[in-house]
PDB file of N, CA and C in Angstrom:
ATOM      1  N   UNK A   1     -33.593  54.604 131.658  1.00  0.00           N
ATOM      2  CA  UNK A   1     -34.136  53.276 131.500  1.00  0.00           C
ATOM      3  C   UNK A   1     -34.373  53.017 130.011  1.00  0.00           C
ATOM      4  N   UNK A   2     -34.716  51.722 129.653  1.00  0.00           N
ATOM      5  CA  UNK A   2     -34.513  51.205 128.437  1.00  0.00           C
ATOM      6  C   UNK A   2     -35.639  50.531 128.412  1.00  0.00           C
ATOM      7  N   UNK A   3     -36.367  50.133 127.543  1.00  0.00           N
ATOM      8  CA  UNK A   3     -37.202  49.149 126.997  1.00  0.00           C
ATOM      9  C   UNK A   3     -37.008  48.436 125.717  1.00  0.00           C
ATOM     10  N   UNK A   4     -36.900  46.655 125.691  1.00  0.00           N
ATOM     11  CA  UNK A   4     -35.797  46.012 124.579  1.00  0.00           C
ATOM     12  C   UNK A   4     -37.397  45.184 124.538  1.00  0.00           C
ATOM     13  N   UNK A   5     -37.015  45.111 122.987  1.00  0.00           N
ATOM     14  CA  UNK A   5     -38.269  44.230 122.133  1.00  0.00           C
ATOM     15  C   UNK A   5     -37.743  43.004 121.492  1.00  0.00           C
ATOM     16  N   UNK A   6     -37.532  41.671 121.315  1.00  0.00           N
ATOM     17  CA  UNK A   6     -36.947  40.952 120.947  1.00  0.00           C
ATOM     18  C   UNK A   6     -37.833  39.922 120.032  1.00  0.00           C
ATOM     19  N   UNK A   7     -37.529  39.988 118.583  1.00  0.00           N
ATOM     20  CA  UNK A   7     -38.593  38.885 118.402  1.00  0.00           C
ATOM     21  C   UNK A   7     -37.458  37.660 117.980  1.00  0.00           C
ATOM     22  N   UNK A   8     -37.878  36.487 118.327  1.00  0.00           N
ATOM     23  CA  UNK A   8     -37.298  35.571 118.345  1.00  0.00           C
ATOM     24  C   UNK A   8     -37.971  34.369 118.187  1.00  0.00           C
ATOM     25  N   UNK A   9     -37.156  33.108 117.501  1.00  0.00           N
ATOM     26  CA  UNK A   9     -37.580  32.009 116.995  1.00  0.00           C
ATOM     27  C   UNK A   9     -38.439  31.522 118.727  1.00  0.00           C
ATOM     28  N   UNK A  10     -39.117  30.798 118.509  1.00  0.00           N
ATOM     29  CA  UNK A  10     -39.981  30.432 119.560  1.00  0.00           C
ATOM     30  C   UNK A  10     -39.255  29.224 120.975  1.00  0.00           C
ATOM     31  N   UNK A  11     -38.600  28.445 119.869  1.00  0.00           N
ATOM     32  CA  UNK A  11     -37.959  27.553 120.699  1.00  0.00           C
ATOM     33  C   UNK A  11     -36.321  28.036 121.558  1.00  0.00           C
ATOM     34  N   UNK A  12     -36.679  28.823 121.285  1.00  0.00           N
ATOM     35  CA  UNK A  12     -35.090  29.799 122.031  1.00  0.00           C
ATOM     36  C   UNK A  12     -35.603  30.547 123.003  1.00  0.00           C
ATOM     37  N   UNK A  13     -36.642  30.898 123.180  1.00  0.00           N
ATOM     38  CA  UNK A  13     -37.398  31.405 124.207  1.00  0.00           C
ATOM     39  C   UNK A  13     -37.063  30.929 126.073  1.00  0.00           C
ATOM     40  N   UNK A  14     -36.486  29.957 126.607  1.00  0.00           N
ATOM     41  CA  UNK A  14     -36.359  29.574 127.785  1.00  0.00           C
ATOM     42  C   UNK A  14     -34.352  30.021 127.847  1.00  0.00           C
ATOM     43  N   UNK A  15     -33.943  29.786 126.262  1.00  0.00           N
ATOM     44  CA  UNK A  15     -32.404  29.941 126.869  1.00  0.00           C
ATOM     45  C   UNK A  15     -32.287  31.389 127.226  1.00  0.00           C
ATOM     46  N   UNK A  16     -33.115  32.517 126.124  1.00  0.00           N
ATOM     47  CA  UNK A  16     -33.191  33.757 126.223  1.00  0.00           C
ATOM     48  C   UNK A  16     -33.694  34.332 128.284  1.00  0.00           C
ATOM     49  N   UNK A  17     -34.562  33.623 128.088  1.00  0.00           N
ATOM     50  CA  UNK A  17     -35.247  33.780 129.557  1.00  0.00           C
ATOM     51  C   UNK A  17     -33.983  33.340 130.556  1.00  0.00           C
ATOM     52  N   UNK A  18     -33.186  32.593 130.537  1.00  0.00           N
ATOM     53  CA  UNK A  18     -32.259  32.279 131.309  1.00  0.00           C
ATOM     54  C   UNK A  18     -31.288  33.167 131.050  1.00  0.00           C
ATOM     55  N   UNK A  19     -30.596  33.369 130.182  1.00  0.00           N
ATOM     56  CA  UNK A  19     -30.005  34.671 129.901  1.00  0.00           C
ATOM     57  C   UNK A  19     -30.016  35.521 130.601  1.00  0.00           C
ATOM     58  N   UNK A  20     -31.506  36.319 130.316  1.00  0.00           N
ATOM     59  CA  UNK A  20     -31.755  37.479 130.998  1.00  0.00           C
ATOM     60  C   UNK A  20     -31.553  37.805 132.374  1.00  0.00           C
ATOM     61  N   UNK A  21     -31.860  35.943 133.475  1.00  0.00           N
ATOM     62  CA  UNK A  21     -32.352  35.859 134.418  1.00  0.00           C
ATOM     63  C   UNK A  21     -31.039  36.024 135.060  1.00  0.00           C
ATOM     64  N   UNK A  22     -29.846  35.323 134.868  1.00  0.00           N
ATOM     65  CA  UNK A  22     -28.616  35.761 135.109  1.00  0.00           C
ATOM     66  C   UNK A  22     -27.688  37.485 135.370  1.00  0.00           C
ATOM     67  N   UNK A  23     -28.904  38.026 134.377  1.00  0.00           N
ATOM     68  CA  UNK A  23     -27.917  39.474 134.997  1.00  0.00           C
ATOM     69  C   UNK A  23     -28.975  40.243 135.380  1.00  0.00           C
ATOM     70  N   UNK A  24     -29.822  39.498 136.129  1.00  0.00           N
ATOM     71  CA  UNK A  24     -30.687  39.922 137.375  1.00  0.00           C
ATOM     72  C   UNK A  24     -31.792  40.939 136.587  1.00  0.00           C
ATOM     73  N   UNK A  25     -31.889  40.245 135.345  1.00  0.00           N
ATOM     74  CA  UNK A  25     -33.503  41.063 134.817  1.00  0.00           C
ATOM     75  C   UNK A  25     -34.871  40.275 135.730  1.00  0.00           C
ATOM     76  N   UNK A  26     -35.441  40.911 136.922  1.00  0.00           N
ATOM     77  CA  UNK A  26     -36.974  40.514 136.968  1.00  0.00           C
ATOM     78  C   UNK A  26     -38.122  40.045 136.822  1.00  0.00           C
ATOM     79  N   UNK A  27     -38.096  40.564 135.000  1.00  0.00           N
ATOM     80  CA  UNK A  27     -39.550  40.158 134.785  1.00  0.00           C
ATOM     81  C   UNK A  27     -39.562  40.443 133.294  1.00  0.00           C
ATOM     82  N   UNK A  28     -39.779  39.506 132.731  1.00  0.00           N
ATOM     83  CA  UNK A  28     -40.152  40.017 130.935  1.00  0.00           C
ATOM     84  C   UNK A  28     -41.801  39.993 130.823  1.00  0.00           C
ATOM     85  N   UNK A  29     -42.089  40.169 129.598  1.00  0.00           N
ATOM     86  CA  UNK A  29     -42.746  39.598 128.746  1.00  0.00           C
ATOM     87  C   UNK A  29     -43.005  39.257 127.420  1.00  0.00           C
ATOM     88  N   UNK A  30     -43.957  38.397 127.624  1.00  0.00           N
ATOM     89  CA  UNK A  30     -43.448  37.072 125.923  1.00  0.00           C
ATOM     90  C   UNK A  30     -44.823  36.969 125.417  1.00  0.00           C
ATOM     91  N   UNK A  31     -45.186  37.091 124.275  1.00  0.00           N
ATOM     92  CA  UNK A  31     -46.301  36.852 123.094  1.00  0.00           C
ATOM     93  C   UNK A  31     -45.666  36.638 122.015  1.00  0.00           C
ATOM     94  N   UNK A  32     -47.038  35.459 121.887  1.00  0.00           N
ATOM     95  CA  UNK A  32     -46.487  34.599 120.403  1.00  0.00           C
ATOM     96  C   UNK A  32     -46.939  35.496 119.458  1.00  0.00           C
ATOM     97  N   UNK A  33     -45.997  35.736 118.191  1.00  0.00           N
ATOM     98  CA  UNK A  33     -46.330  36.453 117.613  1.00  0.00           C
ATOM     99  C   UNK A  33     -45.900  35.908 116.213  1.00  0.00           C
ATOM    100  N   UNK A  34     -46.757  36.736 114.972  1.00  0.00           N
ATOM    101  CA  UNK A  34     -46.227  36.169 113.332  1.00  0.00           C
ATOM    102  C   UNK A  34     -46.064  37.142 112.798  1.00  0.00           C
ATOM    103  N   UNK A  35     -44.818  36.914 111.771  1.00  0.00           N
ATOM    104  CA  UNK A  35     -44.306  37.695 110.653  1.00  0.00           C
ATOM    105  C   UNK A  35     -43.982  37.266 109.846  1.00  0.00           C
ATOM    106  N   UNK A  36     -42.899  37.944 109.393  1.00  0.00           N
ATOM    107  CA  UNK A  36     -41.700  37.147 108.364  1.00  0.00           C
ATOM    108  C   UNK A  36     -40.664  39.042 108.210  1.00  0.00           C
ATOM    109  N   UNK A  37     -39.336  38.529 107.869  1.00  0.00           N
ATOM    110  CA  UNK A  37     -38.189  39.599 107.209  1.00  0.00           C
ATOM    111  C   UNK A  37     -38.093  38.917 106.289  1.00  0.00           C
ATOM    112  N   UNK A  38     -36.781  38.985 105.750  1.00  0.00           N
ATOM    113  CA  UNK A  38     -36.097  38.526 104.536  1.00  0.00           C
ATOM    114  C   UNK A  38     -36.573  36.788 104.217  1.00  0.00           C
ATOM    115  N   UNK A  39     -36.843  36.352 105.299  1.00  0.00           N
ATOM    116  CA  UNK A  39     -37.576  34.911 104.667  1.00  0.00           C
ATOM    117  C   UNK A  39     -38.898  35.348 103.886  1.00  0.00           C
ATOM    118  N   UNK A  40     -39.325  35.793 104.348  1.00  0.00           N
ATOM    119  CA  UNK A  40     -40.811  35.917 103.338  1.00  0.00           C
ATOM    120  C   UNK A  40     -41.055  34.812 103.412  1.00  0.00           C
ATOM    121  N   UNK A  41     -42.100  34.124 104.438  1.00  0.00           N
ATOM    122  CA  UNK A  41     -42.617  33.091 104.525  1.00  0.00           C
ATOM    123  C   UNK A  41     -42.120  31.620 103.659  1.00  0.00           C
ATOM    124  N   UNK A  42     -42.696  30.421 103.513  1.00  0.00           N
ATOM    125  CA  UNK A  42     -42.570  29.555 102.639  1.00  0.00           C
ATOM    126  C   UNK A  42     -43.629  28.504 102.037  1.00  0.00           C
ATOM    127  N   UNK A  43     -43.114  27.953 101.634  1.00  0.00           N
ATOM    128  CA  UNK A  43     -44.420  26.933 101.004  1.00  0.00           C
ATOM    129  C   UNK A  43     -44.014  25.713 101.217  1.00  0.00           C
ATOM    130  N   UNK A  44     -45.179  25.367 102.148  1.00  0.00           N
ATOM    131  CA  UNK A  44     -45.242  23.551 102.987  1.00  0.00           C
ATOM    132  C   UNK A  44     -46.078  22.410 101.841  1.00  0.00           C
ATOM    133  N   UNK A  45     -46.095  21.327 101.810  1.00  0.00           N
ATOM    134  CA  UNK A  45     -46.930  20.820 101.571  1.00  0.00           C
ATOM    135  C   UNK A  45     -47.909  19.884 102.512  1.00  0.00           C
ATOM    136  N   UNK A  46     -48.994  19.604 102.455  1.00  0.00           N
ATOM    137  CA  UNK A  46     -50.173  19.497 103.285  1.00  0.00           C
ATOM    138  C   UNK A  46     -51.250  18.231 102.442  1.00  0.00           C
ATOM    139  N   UNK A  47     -51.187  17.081 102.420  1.00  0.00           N
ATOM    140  CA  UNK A  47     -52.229  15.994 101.977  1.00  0.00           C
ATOM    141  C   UNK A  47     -51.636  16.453 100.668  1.00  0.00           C
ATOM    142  N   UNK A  48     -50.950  16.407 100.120  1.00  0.00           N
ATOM    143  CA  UNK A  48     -50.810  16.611  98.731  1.00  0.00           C
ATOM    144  C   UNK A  48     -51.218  17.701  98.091  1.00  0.00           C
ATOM    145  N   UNK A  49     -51.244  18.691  99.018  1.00  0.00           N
ATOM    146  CA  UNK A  49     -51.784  20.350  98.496  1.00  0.00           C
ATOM    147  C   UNK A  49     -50.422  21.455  98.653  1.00  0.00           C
ATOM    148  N   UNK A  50     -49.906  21.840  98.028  1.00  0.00           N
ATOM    149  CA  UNK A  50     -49.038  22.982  98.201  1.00  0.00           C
ATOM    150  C   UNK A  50     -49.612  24.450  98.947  1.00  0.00           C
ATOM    151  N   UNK A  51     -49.524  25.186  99.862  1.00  0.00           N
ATOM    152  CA  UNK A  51     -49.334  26.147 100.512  1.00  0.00           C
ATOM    153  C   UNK A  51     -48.335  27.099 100.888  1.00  0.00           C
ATOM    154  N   UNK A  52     -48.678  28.157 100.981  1.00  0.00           N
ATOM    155  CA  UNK A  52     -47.819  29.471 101.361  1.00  0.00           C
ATOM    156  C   UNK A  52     -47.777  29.646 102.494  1.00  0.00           C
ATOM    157  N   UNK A  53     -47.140  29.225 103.213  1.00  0.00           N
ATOM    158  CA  UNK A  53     -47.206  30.132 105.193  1.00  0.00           C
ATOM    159  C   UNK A  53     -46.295  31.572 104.470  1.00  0.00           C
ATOM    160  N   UNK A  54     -46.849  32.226 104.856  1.00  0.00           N
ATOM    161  CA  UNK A  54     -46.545  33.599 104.665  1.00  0.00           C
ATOM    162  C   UNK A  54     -46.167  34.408 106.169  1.00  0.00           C
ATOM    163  N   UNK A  55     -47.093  33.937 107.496  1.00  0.00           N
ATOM    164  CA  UNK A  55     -46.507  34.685 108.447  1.00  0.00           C
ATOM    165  C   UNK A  55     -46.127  33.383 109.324  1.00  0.00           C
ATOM    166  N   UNK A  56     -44.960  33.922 109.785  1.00  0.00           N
ATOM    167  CA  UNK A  56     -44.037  32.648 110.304  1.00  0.00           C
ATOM    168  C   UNK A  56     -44.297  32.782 112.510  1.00  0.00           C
ATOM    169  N   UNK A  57     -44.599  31.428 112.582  1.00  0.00           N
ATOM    170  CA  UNK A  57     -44.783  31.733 114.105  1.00  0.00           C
ATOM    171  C   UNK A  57     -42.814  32.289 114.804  1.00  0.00           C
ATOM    172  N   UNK A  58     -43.373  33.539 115.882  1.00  0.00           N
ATOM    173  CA  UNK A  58     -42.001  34.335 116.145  1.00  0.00           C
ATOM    174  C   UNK A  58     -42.749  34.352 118.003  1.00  0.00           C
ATOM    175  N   UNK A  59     -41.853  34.809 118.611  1.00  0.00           N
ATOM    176  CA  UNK A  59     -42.072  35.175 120.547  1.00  0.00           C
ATOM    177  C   UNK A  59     -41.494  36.675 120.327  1.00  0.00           C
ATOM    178  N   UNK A  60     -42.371  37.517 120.847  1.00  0.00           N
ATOM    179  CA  UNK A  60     -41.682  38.719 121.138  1.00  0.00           C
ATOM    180  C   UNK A  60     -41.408  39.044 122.787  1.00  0.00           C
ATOM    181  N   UNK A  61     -40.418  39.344 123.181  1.00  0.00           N
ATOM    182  CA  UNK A  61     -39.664  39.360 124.575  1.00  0.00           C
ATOM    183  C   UNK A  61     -39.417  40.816 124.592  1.00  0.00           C
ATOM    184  N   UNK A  62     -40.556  41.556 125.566  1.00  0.00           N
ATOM    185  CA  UNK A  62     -40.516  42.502 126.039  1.00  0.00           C
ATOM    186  C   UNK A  62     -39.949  42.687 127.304  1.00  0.00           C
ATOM    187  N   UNK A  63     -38.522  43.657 127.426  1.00  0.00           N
ATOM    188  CA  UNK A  63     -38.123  44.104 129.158  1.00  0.00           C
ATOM    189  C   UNK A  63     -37.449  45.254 128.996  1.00  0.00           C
ATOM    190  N   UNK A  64     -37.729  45.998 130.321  1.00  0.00           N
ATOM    191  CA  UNK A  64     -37.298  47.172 130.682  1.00  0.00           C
ATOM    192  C   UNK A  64     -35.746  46.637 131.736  1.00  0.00           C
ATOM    193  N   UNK A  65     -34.924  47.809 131.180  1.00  0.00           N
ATOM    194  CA  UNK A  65     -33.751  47.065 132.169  1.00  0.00           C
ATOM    195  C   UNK A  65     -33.106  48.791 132.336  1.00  0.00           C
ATOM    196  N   UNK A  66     -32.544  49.301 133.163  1.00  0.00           N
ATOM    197  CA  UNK A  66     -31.849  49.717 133.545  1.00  0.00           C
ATOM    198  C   UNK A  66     -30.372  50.537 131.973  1.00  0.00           C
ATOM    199  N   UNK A  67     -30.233  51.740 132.026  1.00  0.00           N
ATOM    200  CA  UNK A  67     -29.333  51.949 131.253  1.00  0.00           C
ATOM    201  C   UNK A  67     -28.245  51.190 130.978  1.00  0.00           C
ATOM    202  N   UNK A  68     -27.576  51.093 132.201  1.00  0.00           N
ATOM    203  CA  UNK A  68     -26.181  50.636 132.799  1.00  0.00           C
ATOM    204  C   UNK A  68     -26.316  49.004 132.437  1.00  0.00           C
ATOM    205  N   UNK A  69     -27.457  48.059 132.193  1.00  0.00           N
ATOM    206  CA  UNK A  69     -27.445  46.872 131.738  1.00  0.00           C
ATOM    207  C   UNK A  69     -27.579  46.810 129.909  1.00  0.00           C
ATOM    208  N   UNK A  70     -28.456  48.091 129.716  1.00  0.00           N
ATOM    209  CA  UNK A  70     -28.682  47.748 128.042  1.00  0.00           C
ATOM    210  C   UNK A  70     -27.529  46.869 127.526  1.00  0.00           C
ATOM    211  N   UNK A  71     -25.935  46.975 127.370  1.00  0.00           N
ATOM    212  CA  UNK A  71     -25.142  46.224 126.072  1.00  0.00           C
ATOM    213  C   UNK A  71     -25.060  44.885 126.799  1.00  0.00           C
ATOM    214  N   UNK A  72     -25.319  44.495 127.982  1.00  0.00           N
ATOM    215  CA  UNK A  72     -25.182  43.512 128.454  1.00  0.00           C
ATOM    216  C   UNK A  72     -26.642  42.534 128.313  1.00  0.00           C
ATOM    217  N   UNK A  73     -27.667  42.874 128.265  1.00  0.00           N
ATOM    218  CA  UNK A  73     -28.760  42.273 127.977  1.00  0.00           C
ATOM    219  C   UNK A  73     -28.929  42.254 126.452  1.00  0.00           C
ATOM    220  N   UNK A  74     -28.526  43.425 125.518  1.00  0.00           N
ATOM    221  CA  UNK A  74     -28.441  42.802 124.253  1.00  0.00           C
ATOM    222  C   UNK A  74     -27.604  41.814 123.614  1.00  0.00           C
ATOM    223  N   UNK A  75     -26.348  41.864 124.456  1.00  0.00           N
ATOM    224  CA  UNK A  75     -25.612  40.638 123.822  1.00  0.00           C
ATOM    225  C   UNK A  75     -26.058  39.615 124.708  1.00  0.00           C
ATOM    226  N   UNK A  76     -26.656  39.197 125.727  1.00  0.00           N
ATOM    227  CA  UNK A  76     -27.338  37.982 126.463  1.00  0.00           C
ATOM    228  C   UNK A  76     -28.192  37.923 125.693  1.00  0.00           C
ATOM    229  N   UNK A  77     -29.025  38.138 125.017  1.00  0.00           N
ATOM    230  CA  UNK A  77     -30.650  37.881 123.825  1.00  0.00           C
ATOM    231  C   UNK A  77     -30.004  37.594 122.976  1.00  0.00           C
ATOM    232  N   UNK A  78     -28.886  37.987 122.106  1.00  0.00           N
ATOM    233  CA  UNK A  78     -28.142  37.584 120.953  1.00  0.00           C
ATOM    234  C   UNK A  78     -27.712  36.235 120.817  1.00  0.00           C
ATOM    235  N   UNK A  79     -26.610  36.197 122.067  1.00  0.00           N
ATOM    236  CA  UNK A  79     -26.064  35.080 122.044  1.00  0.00           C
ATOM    237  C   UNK A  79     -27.000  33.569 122.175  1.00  0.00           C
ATOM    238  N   UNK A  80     -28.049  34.010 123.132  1.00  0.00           N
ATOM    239  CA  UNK A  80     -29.167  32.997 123.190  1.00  0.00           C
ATOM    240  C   UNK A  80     -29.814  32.972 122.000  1.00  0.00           C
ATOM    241  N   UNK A  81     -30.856  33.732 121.101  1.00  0.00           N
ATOM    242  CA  UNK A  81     -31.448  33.941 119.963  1.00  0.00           C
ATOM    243  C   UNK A  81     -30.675  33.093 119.105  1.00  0.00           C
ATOM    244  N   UNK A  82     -29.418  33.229 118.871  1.00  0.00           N
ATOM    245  CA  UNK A  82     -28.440  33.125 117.442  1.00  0.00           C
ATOM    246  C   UNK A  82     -28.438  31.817 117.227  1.00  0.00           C
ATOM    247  N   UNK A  83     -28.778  31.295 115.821  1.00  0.00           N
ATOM    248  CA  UNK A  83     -29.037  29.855 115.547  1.00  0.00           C
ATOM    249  C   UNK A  83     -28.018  30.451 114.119  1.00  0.00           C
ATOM    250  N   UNK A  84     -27.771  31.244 113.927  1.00  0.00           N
ATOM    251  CA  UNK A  84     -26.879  31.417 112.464  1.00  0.00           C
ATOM    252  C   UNK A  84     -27.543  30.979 111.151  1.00  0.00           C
ATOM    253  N   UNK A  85     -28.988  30.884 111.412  1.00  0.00           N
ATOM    254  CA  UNK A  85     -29.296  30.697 110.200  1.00  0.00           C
ATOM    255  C   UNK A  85     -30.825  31.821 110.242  1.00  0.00           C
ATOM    256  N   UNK A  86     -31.293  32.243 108.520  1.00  0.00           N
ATOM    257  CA  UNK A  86     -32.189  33.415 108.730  1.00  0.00           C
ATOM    258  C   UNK A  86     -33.293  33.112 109.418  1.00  0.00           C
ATOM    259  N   UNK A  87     -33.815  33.998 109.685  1.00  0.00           N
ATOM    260  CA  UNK A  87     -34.904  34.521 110.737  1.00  0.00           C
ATOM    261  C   UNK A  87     -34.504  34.432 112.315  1.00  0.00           C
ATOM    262  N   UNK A  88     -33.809  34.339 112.499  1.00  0.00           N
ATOM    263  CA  UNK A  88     -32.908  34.410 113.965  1.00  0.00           C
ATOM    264  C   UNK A  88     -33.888  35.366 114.973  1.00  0.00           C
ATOM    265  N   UNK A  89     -34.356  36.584 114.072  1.00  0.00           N
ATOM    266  CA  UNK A  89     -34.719  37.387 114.936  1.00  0.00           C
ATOM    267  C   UNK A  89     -34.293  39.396 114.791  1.00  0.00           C
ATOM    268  N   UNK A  90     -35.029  39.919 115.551  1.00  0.00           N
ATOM    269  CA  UNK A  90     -34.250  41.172 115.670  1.00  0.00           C
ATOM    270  C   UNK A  90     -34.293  42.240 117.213  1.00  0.00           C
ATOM    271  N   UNK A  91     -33.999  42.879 117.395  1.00  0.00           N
ATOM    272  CA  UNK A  91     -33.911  43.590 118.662  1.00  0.00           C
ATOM    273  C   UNK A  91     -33.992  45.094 118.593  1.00  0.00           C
ATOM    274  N   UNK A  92     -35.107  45.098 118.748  1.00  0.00           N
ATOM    275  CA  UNK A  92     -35.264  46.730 119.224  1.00  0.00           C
ATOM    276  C   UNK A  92     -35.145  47.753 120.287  1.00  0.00           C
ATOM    277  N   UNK A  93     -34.586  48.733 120.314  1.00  0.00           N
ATOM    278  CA  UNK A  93     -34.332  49.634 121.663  1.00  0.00           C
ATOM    279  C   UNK A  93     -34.906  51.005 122.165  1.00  0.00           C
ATOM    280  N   UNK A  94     -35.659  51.072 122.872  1.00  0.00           N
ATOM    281  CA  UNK A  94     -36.238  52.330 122.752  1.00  0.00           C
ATOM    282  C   UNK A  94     -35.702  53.042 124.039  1.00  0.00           C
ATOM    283  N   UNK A  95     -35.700  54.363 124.240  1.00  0.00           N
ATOM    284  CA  UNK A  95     -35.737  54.711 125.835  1.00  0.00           C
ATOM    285  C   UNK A  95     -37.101  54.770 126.224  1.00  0.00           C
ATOM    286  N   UNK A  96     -37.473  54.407 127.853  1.00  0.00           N
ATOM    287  CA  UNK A  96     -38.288  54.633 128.478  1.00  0.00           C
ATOM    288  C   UNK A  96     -38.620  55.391 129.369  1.00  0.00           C
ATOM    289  N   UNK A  97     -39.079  56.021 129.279  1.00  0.00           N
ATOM    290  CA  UNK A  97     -39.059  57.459 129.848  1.00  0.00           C
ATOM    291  C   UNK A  97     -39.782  57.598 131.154  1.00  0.00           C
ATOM    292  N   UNK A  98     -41.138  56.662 131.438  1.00  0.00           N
ATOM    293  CA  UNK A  98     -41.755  56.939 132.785  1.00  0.00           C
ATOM    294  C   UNK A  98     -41.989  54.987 133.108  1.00  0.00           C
ATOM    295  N   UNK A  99     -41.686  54.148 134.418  1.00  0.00           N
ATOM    296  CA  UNK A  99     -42.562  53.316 135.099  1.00  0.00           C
ATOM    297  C   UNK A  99     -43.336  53.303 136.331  1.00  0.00           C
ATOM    298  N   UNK A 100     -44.101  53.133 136.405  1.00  0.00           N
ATOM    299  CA  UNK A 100     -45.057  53.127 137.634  1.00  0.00           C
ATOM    300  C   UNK A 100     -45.423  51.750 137.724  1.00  0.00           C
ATOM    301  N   UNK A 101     -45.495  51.005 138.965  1.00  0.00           N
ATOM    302  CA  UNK A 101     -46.022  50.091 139.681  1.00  0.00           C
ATOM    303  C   UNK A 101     -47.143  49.809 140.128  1.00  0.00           C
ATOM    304  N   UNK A 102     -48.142  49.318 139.212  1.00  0.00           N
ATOM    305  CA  UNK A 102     -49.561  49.950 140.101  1.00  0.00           C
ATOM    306  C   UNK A 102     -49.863  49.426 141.592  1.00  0.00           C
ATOM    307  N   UNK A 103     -49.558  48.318 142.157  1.00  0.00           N
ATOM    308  CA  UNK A 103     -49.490  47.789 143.229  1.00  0.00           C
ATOM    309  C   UNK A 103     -49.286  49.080 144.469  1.00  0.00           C
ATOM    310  N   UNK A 104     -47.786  49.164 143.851  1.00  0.00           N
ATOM    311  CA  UNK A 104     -47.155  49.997 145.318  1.00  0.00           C
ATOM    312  C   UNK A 104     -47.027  51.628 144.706  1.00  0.00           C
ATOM    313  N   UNK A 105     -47.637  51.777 143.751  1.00  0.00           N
ATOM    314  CA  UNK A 105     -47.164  53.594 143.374  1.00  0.00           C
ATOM    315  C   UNK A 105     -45.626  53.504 143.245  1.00  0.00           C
ATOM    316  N   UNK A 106     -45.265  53.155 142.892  1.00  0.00           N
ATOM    317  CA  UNK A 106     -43.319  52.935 143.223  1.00  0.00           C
ATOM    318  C   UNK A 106     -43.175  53.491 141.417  1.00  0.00           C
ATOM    319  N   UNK A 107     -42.362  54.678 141.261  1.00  0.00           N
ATOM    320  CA  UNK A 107     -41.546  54.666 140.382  1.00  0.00           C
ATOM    321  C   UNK A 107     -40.655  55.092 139.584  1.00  0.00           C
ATOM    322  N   UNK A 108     -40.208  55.175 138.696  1.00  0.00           N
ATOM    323  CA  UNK A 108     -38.493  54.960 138.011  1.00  0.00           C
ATOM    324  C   UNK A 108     -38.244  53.754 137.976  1.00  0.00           C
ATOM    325  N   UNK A 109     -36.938  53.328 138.245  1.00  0.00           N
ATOM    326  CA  UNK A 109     -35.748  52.615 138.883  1.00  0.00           C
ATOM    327  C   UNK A 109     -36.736  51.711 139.432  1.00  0.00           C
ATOM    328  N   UNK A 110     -37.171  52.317 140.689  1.00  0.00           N
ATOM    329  CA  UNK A 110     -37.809  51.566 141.741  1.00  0.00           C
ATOM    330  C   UNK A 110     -38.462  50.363 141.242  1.00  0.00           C
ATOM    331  N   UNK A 111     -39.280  50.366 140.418  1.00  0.00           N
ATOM    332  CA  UNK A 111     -40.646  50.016 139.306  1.00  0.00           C
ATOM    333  C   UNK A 111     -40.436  49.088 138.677  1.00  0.00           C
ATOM    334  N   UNK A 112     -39.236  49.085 137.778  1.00  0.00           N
ATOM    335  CA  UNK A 112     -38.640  48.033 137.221  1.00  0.00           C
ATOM    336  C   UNK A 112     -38.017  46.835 138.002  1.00  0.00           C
TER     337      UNK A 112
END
């Protein structure tokens, strides 16, 4: 099993979710979250005051999927995510090693 971290522009968030939902991912989860990469924030202006946003509003899209789906759910988050311009986003992959269900005790495979 796999566990994929996705942070992504905010308003891409429902195509990503549809994405996923198509090759029969379950269940994510999503928190709004702030950073910045290579943008390094920017500077807005505000009543005639200049400012720095330094951490940029981002969604991070947490799901566990199955080995046998990982390249297929990363290029479904990609293709949804991808606006071709910076801060798009990035994708992290970890293995997951134990799930449990607290409901039903159910787990592995099962769990997810």
């Amino acid at each position: 099993m796999k566990f994929i971290t996705a942070i992504i522009k905010p308003f891409k968030l429902d195509e990503v979710r549809e994405a996923l939902a198509t090759l029969g991912v379950s269940g994510i989860t999503v928190t709004d979250v702030k950073g910045f990469g290579r943008q390094k924030g920017h500077t807005e202006l505000y009543r005639g005051a200049e400012y720095v946003v330094d951490f940029l509003p981002k969604v991070k899209v947490e799901v566990a999927v199955m080995a046998v789906l990982l390249d297929q759910a990363i290029e479904a988050i990609q293709k949804a995510a991808q606006t071709g311009k910076i801060g798009d986003g990035k994708i992290f992959v970890w293995d997951l090693e134990q799930v449990v269900r607290i409901r039903t005790g159910e787990a592995g495979e099962a769990a997810v």
